[in-house]
Protein backbone atom coordinates (compact mmCIF):
# COMPACT_ATOMS: atom_id res chain seq x y z
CA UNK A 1 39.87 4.01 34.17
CA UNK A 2 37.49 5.01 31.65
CA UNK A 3 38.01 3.64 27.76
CA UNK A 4 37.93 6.53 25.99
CA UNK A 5 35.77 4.66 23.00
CA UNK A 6 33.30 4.03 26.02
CA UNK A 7 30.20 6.86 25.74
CA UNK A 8 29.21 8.02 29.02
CA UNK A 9 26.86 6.39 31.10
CA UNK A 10 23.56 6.93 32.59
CA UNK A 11 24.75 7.64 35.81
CA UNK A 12 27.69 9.61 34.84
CA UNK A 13 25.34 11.86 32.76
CA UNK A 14 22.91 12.35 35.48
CA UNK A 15 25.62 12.99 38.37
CA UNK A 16 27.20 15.82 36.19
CA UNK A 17 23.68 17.32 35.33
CA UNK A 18 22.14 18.13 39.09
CA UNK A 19 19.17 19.84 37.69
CA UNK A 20 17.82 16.44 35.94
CA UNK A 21 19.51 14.33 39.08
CA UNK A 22 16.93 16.55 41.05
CA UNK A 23 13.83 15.92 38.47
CA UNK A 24 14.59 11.92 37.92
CA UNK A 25 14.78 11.24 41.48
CA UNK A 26 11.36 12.61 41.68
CA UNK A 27 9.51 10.53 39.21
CA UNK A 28 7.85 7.24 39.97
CA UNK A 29 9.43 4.12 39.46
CA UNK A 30 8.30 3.14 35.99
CA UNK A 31 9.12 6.38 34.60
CA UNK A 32 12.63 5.81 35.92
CA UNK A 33 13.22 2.71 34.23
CA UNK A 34 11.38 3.75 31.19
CA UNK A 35 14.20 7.23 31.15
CA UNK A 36 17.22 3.77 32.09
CA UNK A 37 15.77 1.70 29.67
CA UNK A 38 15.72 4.16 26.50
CA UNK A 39 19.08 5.28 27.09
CA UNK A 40 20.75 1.78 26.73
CA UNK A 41 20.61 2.47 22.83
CA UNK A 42 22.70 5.87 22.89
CA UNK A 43 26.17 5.69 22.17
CA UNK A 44 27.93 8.95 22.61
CA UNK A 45 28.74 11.07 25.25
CA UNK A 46 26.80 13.68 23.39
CA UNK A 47 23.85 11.97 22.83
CA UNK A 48 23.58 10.95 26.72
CA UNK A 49 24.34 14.32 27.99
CA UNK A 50 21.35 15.89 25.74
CA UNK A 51 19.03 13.23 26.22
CA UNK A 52 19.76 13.41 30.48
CA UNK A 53 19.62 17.47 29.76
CA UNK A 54 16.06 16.66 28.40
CA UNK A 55 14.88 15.21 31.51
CA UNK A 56 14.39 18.91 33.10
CA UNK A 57 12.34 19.64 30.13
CA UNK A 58 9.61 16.48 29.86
C-alpha cells in the first residue's frame, strides 16, 4: 500500500502516461538515466506527472 505522503514514482508516472512510456523506451541509454536521474529531486505527484508528460515533448 501506497503512503499517501509518498509522491509518485518514476515508474508509476511513466506506466500511467503510455505516450512518454512509448518515447522513453526509445531513447538511448544515457538519456534514460539522465530523464531517472533528474526526477529523483521531484516530490509531488504533480510535479512527476508533468515532468514524465514532458518527455513526449523533448
Amino acid at each position: 500500500m501506497k503512503n499517501s505522503d509518498t509522491p509518485m514514482s518514476f515508474g508509476e508516472a511513466l506506466i500511467a502516461n503510455s505516450d512518454a512510456m512509448d518515447v522513453y523506451l526509445r531513447l538511448p541509454r544515457h538519456k534514460q538515466e539522465e530523464i531517472v536521474n533528474n526526477a529523483v529531486n521531484i516530490n509531488t505527484d504533480e510535479e512527476m506527472k508533468s515532468y514524465v508528460e514532458n518527455i513526449t515533448v523533448n
